[in-house]
Protein backbone atom coordinates (compact mmCIF):
# COMPACT_ATOMS: atom_id res chain seq x y z
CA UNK A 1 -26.66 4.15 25.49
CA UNK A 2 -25.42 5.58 22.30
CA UNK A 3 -26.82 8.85 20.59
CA UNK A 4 -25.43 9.64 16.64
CA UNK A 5 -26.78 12.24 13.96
CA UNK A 6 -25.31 12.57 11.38
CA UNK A 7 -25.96 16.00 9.41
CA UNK A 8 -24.77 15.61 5.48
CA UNK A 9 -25.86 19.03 4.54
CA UNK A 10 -23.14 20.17 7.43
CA UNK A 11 -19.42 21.20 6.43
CA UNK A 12 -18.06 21.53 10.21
CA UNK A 13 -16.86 19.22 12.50
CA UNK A 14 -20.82 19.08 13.99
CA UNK A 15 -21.61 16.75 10.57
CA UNK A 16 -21.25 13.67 12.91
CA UNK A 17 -21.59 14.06 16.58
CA UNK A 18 -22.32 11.44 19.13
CA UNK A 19 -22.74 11.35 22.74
CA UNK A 20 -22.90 8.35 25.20
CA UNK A 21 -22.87 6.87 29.03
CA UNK A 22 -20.41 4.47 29.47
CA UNK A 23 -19.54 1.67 31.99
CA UNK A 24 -16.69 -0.19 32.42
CA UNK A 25 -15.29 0.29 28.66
CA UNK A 26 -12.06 -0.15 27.60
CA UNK A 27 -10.05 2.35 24.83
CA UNK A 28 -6.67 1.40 23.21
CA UNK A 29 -5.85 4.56 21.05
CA UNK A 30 -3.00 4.82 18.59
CA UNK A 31 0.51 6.03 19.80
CA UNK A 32 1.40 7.64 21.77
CA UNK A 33 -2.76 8.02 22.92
CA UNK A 34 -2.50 6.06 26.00
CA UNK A 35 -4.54 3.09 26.12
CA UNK A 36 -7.51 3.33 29.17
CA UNK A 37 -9.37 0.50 31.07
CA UNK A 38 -12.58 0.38 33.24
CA UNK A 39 -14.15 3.72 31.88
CA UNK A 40 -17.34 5.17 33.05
CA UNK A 41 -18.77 8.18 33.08
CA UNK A 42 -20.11 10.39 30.36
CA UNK A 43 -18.57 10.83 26.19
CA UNK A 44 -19.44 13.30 23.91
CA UNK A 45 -17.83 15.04 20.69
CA UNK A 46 -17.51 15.07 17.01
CA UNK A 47 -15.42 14.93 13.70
CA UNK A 48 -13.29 17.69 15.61
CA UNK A 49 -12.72 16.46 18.87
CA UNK A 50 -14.86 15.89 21.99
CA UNK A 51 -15.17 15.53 25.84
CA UNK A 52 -14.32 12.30 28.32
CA UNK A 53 -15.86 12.73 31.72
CA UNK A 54 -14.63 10.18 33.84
CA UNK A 55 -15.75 8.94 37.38
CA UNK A 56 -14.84 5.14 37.03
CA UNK A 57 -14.00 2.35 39.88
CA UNK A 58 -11.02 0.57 39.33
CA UNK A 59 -9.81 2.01 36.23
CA UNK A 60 -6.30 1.60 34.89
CA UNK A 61 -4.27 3.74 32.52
CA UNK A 62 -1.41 3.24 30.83
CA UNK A 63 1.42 4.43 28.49
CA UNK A 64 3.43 1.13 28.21
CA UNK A 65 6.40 2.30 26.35
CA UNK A 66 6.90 5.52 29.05
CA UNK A 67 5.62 4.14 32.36
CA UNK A 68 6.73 0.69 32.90
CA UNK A 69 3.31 -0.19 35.73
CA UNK A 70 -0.06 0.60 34.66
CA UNK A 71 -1.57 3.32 36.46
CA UNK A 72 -4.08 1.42 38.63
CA UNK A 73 -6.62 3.53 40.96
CA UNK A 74 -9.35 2.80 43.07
CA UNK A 75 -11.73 5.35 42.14
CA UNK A 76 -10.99 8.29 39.61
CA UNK A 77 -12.62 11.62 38.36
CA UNK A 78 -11.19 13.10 35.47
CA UNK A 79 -12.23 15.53 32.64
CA UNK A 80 -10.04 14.56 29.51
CA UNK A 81 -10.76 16.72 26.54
CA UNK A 82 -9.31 15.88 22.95
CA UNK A 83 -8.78 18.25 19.63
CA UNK A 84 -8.36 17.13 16.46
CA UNK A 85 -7.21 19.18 13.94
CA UNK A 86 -5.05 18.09 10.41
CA UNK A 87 -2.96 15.22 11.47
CA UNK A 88 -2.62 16.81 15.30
CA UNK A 89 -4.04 15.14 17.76
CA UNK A 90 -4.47 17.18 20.98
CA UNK A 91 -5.39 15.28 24.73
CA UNK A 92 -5.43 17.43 27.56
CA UNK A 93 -7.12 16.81 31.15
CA UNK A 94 -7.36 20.41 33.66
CA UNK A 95 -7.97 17.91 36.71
CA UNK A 96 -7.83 14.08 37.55
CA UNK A 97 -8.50 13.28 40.90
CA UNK A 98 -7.72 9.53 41.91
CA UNK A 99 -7.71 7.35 45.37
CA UNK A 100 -5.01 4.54 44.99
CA UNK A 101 -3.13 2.06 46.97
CA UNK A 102 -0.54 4.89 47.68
CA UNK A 103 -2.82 7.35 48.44
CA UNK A 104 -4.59 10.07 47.41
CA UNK A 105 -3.08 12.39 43.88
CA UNK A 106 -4.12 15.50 41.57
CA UNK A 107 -2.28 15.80 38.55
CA UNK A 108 -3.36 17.40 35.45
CA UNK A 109 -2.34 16.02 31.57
CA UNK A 110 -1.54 17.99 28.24
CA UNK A 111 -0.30 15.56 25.22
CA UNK A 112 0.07 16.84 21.80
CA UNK A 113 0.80 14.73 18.42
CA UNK A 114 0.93 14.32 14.62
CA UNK A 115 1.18 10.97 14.28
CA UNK A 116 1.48 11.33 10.40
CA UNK A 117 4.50 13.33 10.88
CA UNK A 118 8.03 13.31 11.98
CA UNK A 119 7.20 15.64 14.31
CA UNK A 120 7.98 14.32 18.75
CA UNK A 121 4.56 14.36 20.04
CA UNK A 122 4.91 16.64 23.61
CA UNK A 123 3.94 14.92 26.99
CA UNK A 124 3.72 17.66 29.72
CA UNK A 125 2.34 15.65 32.99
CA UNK A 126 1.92 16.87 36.41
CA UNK A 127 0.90 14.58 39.67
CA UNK A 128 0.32 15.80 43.59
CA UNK A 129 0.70 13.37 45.91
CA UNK A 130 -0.99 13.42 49.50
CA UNK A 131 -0.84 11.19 52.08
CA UNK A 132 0.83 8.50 49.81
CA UNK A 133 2.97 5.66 50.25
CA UNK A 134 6.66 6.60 49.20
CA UNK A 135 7.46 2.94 48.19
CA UNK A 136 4.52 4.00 44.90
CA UNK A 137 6.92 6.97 43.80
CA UNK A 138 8.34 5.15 41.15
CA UNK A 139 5.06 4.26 39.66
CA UNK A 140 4.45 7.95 38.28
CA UNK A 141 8.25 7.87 36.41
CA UNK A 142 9.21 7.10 33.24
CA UNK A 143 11.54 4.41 31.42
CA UNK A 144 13.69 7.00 29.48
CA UNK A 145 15.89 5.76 26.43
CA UNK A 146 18.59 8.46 26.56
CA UNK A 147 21.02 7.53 29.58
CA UNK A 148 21.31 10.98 31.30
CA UNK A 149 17.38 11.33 31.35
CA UNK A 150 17.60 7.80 33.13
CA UNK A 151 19.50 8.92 35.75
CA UNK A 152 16.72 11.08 37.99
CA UNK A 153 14.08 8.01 37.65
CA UNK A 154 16.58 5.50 38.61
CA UNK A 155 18.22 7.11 41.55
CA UNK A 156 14.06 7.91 43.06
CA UNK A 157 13.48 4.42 42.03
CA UNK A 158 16.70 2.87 44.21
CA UNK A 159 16.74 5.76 47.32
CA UNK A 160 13.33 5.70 48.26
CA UNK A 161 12.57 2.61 50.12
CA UNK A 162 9.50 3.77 52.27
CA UNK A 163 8.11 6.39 54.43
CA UNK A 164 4.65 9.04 54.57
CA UNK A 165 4.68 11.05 51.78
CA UNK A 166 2.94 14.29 53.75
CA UNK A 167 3.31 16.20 49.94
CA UNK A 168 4.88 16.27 46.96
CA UNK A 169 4.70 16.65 43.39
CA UNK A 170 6.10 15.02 40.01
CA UNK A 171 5.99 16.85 36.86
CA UNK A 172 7.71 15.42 33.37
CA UNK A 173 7.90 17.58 30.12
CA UNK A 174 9.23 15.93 27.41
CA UNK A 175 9.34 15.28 23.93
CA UNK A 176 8.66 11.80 22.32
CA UNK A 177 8.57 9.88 19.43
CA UNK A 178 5.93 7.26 19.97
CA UNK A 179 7.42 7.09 23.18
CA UNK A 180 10.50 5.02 22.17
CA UNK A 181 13.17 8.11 21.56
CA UNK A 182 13.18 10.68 24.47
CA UNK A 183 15.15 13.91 24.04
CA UNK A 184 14.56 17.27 25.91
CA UNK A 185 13.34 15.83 29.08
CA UNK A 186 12.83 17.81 32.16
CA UNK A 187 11.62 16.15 35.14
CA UNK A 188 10.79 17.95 38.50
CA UNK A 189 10.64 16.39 42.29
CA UNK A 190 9.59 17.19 45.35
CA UNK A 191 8.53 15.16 48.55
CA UNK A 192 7.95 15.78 51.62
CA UNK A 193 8.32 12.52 54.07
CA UNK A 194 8.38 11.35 57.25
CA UNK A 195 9.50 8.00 58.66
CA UNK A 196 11.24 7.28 55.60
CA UNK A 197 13.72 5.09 54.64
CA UNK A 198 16.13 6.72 52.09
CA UNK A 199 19.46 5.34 50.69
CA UNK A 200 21.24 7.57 48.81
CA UNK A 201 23.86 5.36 46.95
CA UNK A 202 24.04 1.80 46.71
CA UNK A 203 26.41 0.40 49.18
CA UNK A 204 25.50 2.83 51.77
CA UNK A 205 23.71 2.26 55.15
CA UNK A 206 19.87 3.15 54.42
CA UNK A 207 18.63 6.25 56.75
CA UNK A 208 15.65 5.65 58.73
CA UNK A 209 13.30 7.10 60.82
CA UNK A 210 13.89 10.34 58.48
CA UNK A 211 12.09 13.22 57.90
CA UNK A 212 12.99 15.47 55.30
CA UNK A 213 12.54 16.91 52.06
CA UNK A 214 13.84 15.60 48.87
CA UNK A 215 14.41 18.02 45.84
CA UNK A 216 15.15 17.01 42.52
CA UNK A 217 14.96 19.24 39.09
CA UNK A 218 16.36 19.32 35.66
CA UNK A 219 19.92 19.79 36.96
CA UNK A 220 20.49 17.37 39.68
């Protein structure tokens, strides 16, 4: 169901508001807004932003021109909250909780953008892992265009084969212009496995059977 009013007499953002319950709906907002599929749960808001609560089966999200697989979960509960103010677009999200093929993550969202302007949006993403899968870490990095932000992703993408994932934790701060030019990335990782297969340069023997932490930041 779908509720408007409309309120002419009204100069604030509370002149149109709406509120519905949703099932299985899909969004595809402008760059870099990403694109959502599967959504139920609970929408409300008006001409100056609104609320998103999610608690969908099977929903998929994705930023295709970051994050080269959709994100698909079995289950998720989010809260994504949006601002709109001028030409800024603000999308934040305190808590997503998800159940996926690799496991069980937390992560938490903040995304801020004038799409009008010249102006990098800024993507500042965080993700828990628990229980996962390591061969899924590569899912939750990003395609990067400048070659020394490539070089984190790629290495995680080629080293880690397998293994338990008991913890760990991505986070990815960045600025973007609709996500095709990256500059001032910062991307923090840490895992901690078991039974994992790791191989730390191509050519070399993979280790296996490890356990072990893996560490990677900003610098190396």
């Amino acid at each position: 169901n779908l509720h408007l009013t409309y309120r002419p007499d009204i100069e604030t953002g509370d002149r149109l508001s709406f509120s519905a319950n949703l099932k299985n709906v899909g969004f595809n907002g402008p760059d870099p807004v990403p694109s959502i599929q599967n959504i139920s749960g609970a929408i409300h808001g008006n001409l100056d932003g609104g609320t998103l609560y999610l608690n969908a089966r099977d929903p998929i999200l994705h930023v295709d021109k970051l994050f080269p697989q959709a994100w698909h979960w079995n289950s998720a509960r989010a809260q994504f909250n949006w601002i709109l103010s001028g030409n800024e677009i603000t999308l934040y999200s305190p808590l997503i909780q998800v159940i996926a093929d690799e496991g069980e993550a937390t992560g938490d969202l903040y995304l801020k953008s004038s799409p009008a302007s010249a102006h990098p949006a800024y993507l500042d993403l965080r993700i828990a892992l628990q229980n996962a899968d390591g061969r899924y870490t590569a899912k939750y990095l990003p395609i990067l265009s400048d070659p020394e932000d490539r070089e984190i992703p790629n290495w995680v993408r080629d080293a880690v084969r397998g293994g338990h994932v008991t913890q760990g934790f991505i986070q990815i701060q960045t600025h973007l212009r609709k996500f095709e030019d990256t500059t001032d990335t910062a991307i923090n990782l840490y895992l901690q496995a078991d039974n994992a297969e790791l191989v730390y340069l191509k050519g070399w023997p993979p280790l296996t059977n490890a356990s072990g932490e893996v560490f990677v930041d900003p610098f190396g």
